[in-house]
PDB file of N, CA and C in Angstrom:
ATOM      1  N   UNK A   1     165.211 125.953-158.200  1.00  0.00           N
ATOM      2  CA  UNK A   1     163.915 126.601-158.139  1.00  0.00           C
ATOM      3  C   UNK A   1     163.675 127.079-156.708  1.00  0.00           C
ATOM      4  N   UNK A   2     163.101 128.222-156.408  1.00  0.00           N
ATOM      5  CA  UNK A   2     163.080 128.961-155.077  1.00  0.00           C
ATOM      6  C   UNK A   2     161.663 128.091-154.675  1.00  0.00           C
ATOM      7  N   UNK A   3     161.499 128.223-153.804  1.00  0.00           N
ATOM      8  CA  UNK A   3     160.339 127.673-152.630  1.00  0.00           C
ATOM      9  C   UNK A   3     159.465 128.311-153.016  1.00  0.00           C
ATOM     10  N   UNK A   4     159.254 129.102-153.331  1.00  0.00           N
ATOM     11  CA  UNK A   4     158.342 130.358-154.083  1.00  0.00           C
ATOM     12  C   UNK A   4     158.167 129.185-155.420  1.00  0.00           C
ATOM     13  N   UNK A   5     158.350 129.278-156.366  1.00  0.00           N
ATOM     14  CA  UNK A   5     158.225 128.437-157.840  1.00  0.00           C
ATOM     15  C   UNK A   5     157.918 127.181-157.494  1.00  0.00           C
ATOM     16  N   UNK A   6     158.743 126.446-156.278  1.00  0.00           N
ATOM     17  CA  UNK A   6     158.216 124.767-156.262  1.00  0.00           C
ATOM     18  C   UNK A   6     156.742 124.831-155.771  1.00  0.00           C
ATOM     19  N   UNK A   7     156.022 125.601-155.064  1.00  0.00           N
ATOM     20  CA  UNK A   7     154.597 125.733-154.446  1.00  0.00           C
ATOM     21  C   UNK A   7     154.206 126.292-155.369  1.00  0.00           C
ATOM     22  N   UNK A   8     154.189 126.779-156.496  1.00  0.00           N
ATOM     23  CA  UNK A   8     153.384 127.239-157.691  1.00  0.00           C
ATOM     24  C   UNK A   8     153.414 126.059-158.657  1.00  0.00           C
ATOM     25  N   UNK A   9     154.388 125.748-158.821  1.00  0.00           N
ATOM     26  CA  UNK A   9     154.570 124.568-159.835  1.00  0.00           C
ATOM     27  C   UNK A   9     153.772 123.336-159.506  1.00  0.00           C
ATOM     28  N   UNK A  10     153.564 122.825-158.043  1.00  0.00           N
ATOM     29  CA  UNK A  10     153.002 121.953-157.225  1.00  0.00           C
ATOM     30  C   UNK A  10     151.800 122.302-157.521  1.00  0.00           C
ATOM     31  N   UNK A  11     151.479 123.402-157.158  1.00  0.00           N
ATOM     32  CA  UNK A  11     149.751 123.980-157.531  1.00  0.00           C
ATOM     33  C   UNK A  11     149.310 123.543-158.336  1.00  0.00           C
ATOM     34  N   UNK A  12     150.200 124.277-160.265  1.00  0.00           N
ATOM     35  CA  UNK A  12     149.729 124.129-161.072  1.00  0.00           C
ATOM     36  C   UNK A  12     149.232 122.454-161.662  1.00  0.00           C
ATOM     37  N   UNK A  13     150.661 121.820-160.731  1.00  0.00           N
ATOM     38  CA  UNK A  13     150.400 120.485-161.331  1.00  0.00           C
ATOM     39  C   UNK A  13     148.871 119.813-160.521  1.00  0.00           C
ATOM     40  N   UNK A  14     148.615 120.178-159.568  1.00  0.00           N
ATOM     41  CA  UNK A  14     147.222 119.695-158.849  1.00  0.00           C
ATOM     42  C   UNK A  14     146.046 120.497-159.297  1.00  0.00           C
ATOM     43  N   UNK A  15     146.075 121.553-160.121  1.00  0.00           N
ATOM     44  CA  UNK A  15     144.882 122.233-159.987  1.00  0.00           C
ATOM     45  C   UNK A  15     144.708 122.716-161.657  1.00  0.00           C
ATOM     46  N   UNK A  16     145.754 122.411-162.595  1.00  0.00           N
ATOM     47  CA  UNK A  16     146.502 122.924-164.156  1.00  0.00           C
ATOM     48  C   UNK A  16     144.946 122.722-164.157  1.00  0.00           C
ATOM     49  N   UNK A  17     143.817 121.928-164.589  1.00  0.00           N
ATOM     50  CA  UNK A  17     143.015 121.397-165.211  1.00  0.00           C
ATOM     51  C   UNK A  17     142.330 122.947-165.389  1.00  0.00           C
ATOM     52  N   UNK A  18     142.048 123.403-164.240  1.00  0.00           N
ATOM     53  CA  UNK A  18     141.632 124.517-164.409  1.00  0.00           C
ATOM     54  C   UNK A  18     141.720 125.393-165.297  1.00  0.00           C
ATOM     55  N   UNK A  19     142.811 126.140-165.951  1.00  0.00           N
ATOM     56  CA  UNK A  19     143.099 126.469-166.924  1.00  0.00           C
ATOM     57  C   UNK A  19     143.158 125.926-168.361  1.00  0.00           C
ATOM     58  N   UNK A  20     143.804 124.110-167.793  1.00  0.00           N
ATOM     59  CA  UNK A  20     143.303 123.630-169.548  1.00  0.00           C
ATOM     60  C   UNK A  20     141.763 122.823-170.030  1.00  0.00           C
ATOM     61  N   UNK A  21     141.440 122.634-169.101  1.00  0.00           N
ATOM     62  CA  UNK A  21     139.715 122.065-169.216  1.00  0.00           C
ATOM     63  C   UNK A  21     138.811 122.949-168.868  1.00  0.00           C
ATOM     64  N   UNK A  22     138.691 124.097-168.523  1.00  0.00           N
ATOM     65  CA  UNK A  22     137.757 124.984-168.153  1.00  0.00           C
ATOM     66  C   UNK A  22     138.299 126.348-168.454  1.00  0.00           C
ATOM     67  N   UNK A  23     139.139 126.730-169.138  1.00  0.00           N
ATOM     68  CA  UNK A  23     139.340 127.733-169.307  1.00  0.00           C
ATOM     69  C   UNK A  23     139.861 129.022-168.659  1.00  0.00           C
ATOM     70  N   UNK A  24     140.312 128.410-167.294  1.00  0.00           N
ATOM     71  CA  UNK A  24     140.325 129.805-166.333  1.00  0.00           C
ATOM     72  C   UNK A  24     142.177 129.695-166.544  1.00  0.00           C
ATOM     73  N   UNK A  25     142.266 131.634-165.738  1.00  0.00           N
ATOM     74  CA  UNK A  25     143.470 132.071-166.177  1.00  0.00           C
ATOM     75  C   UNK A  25     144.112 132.481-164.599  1.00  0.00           C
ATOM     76  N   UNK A  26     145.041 131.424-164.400  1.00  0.00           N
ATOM     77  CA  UNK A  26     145.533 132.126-162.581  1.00  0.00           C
ATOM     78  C   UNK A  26     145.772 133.697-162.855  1.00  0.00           C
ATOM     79  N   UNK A  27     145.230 134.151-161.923  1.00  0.00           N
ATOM     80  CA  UNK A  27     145.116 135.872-162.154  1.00  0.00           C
ATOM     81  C   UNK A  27     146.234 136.306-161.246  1.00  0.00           C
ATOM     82  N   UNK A  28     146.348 135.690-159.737  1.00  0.00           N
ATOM     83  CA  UNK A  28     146.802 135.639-158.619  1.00  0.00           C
ATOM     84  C   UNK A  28     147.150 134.926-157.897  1.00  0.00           C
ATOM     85  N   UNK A  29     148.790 134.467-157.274  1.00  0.00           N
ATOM     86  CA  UNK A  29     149.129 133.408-156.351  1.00  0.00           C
ATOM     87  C   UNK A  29     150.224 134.148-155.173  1.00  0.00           C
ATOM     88  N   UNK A  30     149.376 134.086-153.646  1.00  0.00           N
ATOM     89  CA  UNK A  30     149.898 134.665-152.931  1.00  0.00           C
ATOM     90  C   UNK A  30     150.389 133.591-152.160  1.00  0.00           C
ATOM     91  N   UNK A  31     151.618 133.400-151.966  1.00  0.00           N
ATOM     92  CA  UNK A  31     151.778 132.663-150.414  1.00  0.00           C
ATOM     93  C   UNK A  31     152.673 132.747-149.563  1.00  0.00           C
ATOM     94  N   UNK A  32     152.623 132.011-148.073  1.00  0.00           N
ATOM     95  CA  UNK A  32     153.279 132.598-147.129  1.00  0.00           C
ATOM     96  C   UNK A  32     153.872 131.402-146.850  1.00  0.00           C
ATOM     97  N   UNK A  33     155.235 130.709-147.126  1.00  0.00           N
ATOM     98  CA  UNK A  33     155.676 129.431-146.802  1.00  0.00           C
ATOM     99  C   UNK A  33     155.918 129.237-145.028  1.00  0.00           C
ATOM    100  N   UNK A  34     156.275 130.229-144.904  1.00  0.00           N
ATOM    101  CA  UNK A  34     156.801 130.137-143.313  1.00  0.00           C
ATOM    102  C   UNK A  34     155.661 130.173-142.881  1.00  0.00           C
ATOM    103  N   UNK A  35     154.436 130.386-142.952  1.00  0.00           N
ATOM    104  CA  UNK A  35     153.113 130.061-142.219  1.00  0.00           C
ATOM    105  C   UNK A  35     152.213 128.987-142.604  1.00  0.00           C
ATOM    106  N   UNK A  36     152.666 127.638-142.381  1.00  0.00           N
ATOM    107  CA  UNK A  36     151.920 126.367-141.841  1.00  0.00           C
ATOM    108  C   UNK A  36     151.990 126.027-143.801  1.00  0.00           C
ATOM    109  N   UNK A  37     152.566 126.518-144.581  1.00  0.00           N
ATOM    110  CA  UNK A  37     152.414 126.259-146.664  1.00  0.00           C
ATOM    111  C   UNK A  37     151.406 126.843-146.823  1.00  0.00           C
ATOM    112  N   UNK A  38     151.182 127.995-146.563  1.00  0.00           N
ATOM    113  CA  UNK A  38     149.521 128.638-146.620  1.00  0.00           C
ATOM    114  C   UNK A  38     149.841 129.242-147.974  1.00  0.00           C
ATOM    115  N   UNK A  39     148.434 129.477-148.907  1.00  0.00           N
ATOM    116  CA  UNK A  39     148.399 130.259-149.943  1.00  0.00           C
ATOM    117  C   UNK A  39     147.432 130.733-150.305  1.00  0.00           C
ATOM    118  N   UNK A  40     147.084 131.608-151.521  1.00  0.00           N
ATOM    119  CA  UNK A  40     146.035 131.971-152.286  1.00  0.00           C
ATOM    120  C   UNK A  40     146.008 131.877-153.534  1.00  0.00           C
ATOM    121  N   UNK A  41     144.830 131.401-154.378  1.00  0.00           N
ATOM    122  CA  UNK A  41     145.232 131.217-156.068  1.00  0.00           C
ATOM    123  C   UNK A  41     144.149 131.772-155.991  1.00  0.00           C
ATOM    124  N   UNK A  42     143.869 132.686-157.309  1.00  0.00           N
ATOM    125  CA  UNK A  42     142.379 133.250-157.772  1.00  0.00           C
ATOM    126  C   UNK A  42     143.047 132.617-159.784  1.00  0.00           C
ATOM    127  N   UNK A  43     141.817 132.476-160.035  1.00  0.00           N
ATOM    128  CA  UNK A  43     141.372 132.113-160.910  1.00  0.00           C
ATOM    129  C   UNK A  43     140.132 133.021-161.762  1.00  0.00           C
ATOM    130  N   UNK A  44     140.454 133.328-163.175  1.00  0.00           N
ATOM    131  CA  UNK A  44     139.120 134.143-163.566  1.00  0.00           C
ATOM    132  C   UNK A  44     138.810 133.457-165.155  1.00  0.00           C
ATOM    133  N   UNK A  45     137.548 133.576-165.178  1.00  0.00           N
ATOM    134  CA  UNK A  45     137.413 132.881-166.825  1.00  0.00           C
ATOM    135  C   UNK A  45     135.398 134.029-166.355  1.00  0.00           C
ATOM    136  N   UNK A  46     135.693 135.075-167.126  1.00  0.00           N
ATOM    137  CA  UNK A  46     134.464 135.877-167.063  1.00  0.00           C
ATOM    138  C   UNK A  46     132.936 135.172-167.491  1.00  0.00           C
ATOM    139  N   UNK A  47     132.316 135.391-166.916  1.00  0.00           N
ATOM    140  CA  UNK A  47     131.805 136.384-165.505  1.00  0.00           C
ATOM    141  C   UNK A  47     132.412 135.582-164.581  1.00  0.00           C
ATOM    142  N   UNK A  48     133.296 134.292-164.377  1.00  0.00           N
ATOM    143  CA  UNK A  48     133.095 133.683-163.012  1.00  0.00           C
ATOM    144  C   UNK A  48     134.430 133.838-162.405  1.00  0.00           C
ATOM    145  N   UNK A  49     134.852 133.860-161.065  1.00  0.00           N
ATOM    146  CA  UNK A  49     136.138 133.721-160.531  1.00  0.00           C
ATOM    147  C   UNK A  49     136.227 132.811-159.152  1.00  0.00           C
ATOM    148  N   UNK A  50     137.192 131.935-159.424  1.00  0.00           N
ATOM    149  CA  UNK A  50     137.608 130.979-158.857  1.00  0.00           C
ATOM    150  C   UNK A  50     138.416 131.703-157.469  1.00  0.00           C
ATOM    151  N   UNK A  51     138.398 131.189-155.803  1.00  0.00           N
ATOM    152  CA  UNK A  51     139.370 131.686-154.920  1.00  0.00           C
ATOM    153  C   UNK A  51     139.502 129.873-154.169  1.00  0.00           C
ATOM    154  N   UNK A  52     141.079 129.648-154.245  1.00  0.00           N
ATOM    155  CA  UNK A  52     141.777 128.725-153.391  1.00  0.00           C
ATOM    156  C   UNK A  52     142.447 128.961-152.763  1.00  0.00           C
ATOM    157  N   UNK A  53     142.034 128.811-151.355  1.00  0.00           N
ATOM    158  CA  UNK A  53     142.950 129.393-150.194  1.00  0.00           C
ATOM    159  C   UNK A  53     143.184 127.883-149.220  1.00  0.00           C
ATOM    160  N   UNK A  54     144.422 127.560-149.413  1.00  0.00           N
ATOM    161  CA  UNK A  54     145.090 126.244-148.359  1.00  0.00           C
ATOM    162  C   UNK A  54     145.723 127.090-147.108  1.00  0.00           C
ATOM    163  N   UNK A  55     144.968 126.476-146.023  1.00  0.00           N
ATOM    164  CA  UNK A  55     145.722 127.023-144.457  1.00  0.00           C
ATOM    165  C   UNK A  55     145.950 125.813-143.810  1.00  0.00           C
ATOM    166  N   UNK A  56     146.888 125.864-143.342  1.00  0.00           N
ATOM    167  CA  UNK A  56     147.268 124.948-142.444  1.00  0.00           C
ATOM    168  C   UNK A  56     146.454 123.778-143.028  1.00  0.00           C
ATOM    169  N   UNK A  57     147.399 123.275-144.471  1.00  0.00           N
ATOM    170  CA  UNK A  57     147.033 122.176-145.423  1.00  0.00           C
ATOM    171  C   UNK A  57     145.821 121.984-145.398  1.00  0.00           C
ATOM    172  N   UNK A  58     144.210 122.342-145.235  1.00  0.00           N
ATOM    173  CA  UNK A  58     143.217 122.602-146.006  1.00  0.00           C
ATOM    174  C   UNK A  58     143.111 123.408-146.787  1.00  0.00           C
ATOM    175  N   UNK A  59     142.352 122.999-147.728  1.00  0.00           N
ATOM    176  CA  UNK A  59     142.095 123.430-149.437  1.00  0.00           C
ATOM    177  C   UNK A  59     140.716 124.190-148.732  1.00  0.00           C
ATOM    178  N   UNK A  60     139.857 125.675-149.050  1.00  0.00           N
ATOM    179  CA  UNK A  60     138.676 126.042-149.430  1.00  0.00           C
ATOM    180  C   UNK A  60     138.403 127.001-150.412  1.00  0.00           C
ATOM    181  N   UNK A  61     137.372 126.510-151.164  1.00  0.00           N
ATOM    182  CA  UNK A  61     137.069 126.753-152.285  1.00  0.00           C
ATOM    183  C   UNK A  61     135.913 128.040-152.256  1.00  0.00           C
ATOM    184  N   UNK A  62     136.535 128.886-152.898  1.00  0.00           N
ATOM    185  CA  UNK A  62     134.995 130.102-153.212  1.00  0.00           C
ATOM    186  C   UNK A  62     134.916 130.164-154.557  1.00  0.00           C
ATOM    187  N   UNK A  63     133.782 131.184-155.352  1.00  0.00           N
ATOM    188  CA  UNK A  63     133.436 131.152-156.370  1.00  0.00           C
ATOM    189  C   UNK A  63     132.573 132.287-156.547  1.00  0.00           C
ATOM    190  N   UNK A  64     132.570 133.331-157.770  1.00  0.00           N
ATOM    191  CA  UNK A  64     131.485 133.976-157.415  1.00  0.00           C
ATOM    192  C   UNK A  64     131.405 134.132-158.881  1.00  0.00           C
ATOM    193  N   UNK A  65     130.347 134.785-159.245  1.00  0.00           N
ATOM    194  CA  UNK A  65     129.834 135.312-161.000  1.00  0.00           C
ATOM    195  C   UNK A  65     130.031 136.761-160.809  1.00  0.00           C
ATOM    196  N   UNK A  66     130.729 137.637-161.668  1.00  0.00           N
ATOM    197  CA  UNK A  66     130.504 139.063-161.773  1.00  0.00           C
ATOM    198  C   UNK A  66     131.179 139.413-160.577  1.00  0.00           C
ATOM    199  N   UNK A  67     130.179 140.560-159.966  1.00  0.00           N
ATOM    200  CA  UNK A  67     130.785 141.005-158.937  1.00  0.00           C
ATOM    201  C   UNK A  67     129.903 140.967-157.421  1.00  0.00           C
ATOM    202  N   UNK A  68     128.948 139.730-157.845  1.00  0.00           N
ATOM    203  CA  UNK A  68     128.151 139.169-156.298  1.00  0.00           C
ATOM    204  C   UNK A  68     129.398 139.027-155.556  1.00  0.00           C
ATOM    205  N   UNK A  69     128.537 138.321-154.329  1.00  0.00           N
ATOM    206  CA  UNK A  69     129.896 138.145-153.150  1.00  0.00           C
ATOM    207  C   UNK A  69     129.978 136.422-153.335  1.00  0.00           C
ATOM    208  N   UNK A  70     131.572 136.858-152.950  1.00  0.00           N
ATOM    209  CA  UNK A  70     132.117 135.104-152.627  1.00  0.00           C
ATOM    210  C   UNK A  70     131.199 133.758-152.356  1.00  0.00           C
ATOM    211  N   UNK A  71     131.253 132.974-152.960  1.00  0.00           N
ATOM    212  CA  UNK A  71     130.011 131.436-152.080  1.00  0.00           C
ATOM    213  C   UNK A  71     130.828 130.484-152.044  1.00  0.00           C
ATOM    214  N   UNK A  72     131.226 129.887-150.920  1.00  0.00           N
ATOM    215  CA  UNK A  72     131.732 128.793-150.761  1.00  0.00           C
ATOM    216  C   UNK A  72     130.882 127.530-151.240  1.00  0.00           C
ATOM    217  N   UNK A  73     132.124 127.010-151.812  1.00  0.00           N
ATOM    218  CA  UNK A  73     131.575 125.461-152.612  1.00  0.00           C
ATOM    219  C   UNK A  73     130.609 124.683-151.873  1.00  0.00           C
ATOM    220  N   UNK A  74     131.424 124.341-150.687  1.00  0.00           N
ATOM    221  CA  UNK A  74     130.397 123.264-149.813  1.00  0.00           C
ATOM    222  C   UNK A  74     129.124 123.242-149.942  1.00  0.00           C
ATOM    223  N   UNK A  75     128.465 124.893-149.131  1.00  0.00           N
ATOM    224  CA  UNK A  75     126.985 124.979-149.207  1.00  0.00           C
ATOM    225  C   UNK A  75     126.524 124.888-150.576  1.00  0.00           C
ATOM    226  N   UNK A  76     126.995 125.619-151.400  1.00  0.00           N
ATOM    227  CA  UNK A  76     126.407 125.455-153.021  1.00  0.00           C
ATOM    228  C   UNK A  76     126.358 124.092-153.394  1.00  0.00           C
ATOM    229  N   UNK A  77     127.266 122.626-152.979  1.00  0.00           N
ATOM    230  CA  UNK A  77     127.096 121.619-153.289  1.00  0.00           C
ATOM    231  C   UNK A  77     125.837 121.010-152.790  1.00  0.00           C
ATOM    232  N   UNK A  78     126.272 121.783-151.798  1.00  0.00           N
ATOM    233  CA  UNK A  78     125.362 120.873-150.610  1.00  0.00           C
ATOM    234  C   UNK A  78     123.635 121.402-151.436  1.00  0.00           C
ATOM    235  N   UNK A  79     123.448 122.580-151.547  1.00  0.00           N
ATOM    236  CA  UNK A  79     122.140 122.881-152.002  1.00  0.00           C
ATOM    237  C   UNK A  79     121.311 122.364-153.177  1.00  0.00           C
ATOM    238  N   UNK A  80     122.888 121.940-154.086  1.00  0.00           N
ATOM    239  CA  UNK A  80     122.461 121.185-155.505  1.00  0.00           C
ATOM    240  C   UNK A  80     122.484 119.822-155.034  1.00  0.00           C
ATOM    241  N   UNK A  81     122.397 119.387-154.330  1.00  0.00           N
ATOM    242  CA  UNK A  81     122.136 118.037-153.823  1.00  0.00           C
ATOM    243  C   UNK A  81     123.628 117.257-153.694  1.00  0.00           C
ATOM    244  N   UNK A  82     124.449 117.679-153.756  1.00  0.00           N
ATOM    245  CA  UNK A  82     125.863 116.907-153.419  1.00  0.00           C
ATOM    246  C   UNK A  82     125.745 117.181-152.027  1.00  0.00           C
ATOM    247  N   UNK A  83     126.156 115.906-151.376  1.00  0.00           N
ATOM    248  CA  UNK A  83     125.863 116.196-149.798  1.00  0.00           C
ATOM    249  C   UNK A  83     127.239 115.919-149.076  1.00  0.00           C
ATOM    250  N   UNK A  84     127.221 116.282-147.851  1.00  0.00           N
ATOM    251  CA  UNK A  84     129.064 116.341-146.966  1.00  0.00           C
ATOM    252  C   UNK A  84     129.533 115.050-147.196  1.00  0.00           C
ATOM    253  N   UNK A  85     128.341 114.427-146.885  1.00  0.00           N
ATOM    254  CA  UNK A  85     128.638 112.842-146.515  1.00  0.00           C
ATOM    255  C   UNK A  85     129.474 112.319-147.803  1.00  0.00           C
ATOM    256  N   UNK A  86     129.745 112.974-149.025  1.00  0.00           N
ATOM    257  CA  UNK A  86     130.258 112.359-149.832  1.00  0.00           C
ATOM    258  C   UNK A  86     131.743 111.896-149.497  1.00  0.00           C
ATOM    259  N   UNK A  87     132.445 112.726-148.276  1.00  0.00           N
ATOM    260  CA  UNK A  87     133.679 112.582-148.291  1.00  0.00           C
ATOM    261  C   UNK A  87     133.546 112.166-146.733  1.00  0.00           C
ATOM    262  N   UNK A  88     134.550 111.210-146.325  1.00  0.00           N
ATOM    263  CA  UNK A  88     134.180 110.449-144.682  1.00  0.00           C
ATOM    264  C   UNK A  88     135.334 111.697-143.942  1.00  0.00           C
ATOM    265  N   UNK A  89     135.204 111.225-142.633  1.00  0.00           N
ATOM    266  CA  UNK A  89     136.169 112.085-141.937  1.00  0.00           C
ATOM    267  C   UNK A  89     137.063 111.513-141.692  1.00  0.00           C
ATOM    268  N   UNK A  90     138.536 112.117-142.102  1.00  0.00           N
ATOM    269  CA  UNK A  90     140.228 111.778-142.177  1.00  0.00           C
ATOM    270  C   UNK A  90     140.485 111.210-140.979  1.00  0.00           C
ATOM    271  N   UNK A  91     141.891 110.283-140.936  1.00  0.00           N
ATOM    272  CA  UNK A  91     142.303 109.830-139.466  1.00  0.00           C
ATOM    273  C   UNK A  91     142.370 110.872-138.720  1.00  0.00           C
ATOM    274  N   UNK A  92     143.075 112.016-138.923  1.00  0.00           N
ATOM    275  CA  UNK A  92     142.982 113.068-138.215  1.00  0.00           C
ATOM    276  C   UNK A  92     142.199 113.992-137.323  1.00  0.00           C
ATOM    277  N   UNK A  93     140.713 113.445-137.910  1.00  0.00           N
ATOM    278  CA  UNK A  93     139.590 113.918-137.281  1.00  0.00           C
ATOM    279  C   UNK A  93     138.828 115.193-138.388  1.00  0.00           C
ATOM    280  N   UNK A  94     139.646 115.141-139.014  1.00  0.00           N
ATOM    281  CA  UNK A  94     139.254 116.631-140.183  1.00  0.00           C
ATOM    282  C   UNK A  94     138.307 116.034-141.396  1.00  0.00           C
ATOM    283  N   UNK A  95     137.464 116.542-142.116  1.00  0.00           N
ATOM    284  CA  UNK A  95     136.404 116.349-142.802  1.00  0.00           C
ATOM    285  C   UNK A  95     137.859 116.215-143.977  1.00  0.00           C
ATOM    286  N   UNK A  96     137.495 115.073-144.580  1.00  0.00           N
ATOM    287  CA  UNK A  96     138.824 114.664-145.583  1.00  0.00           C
ATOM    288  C   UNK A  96     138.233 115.697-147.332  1.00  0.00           C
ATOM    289  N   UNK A  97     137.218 116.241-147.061  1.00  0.00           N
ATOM    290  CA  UNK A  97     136.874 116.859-148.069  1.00  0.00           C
ATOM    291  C   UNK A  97     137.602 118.428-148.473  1.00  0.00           C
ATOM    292  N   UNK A  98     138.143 118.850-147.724  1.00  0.00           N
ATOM    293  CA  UNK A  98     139.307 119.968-147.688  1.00  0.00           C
ATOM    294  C   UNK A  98     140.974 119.642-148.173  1.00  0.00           C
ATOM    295  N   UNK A  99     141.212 118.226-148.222  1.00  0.00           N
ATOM    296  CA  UNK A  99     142.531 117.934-148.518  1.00  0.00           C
ATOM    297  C   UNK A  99     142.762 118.108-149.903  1.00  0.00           C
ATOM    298  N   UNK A 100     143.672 118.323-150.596  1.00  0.00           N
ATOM    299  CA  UNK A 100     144.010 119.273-151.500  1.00  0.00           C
ATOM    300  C   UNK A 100     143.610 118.459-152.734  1.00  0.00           C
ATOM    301  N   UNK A 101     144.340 117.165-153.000  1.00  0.00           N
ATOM    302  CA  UNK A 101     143.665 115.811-154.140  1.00  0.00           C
ATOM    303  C   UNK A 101     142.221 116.349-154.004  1.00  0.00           C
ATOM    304  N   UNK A 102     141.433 115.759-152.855  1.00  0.00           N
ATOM    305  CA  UNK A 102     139.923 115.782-153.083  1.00  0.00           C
ATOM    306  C   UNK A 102     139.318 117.076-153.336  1.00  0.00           C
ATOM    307  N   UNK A 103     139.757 118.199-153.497  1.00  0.00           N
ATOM    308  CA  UNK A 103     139.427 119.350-153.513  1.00  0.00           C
ATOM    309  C   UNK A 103     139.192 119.394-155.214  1.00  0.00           C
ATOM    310  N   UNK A 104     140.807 119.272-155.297  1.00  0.00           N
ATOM    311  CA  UNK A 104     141.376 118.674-157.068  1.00  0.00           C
ATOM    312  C   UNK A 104     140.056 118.393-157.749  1.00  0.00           C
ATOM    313  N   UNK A 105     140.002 116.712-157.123  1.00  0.00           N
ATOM    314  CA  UNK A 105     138.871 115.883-157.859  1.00  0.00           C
ATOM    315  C   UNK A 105     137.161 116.400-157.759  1.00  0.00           C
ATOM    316  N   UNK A 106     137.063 116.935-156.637  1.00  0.00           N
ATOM    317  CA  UNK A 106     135.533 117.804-156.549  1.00  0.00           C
ATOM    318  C   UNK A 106     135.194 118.243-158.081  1.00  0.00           C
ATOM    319  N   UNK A 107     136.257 119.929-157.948  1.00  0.00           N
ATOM    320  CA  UNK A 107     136.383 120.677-158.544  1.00  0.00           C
ATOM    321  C   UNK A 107     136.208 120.042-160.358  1.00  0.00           C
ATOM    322  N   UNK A 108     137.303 119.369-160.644  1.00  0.00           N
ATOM    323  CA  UNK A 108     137.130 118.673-161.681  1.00  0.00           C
ATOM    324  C   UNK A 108     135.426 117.617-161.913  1.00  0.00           C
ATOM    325  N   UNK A 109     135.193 117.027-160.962  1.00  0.00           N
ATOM    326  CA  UNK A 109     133.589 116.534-161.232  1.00  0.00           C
ATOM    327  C   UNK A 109     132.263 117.849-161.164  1.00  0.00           C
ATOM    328  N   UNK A 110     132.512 118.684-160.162  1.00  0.00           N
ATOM    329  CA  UNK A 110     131.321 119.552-160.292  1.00  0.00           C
ATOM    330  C   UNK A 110     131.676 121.070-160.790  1.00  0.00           C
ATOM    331  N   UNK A 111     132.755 121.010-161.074  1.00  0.00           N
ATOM    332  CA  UNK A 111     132.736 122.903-161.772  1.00  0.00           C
ATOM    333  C   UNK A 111     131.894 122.713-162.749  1.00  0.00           C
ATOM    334  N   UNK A 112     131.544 122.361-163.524  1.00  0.00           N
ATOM    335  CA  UNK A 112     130.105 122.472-164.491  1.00  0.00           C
ATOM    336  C   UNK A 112     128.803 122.491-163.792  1.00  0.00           C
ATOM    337  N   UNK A 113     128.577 122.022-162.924  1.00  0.00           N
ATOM    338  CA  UNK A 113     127.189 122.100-162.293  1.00  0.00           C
ATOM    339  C   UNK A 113     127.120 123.175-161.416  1.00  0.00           C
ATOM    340  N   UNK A 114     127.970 124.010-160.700  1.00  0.00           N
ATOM    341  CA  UNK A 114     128.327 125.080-160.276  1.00  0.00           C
ATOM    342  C   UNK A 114     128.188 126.394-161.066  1.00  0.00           C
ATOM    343  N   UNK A 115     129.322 126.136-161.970  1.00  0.00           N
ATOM    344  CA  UNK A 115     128.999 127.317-163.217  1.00  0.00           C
ATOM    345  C   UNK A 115     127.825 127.918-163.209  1.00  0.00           C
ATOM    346  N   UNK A 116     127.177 126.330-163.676  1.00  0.00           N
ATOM    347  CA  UNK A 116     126.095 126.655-164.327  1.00  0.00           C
ATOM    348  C   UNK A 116     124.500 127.256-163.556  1.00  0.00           C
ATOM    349  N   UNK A 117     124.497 126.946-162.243  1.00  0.00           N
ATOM    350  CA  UNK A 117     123.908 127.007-160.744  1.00  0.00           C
ATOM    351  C   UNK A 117     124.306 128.742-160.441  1.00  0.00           C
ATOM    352  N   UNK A 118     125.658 129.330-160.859  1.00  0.00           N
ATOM    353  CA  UNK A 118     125.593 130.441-160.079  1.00  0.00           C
ATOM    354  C   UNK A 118     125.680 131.640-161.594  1.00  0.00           C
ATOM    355  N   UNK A 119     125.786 130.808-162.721  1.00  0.00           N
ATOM    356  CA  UNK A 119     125.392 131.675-164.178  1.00  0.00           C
ATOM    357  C   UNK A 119     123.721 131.902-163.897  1.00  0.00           C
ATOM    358  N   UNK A 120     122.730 131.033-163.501  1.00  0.00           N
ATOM    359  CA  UNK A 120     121.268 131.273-163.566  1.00  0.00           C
ATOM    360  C   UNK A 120     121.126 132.488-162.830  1.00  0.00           C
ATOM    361  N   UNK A 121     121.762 132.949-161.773  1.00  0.00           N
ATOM    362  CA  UNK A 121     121.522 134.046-160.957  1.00  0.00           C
ATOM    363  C   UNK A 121     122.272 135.416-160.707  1.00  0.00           C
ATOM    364  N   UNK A 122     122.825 135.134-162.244  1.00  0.00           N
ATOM    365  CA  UNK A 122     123.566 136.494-162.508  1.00  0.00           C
ATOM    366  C   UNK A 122     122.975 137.618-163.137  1.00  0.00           C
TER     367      UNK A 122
END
């Protein structure tokens, strides 16, 4: 398997849910191995579309309905009352809420309350 297929396959296995519990369809997977394992996945299940972009091994999450502009997860959590503090900060010094598992597990606990938060204002 090319390096190309093992970082898709890796994806799918961390992020599959997406497609089989929520319905969305990877539309798009761009990545650049020789730059730090960086990538892009888009995700679409209409009106909504999913964007995962890992840089330099952080995971961030966008989302939009239709054709508004992009909203990153964080603040939208943060506004529905999920707050930063849910995730502590990594040995590393990095907010451990970007690492790719916890991104995983977010995603899987609040894509329904999201949905449904950025369906009211479509």
């Amino acid at each position: 398997m090319s390096e190309c297929g093992r970082m898709l396959h890796g994806w799918r296995q961390r992020f599959g849910f997406l497609e089989t519990d929520f319905g969305f369809t990877l539309t798009d997977f761009c990545d650049t191995p020789t730059a730090f394992d960086n990538c892009v996945a888009q995700y679409a299940r209409s009106p909504f579309a999913l964007r995962l972009a890992r840089e330099r091994g952080q995971v961030f999450v966008e989302l939009r309905c239709g054709t508004r502009p992009w909203q990153d997860k964080e603040p939208l959590l943060d506004r529905l009352g999920v707050a930063w503090s849910r995730h502590p900060t990594a040995h590393d010094g990095s907010w451990s809420g970007y690492h790719t598992a916890v991104q995983a597990q977010d995603l899987q606990r609040h894509l329904p309350l999201l949905l449904q938060h950025m369906a009211a204002f479509a």
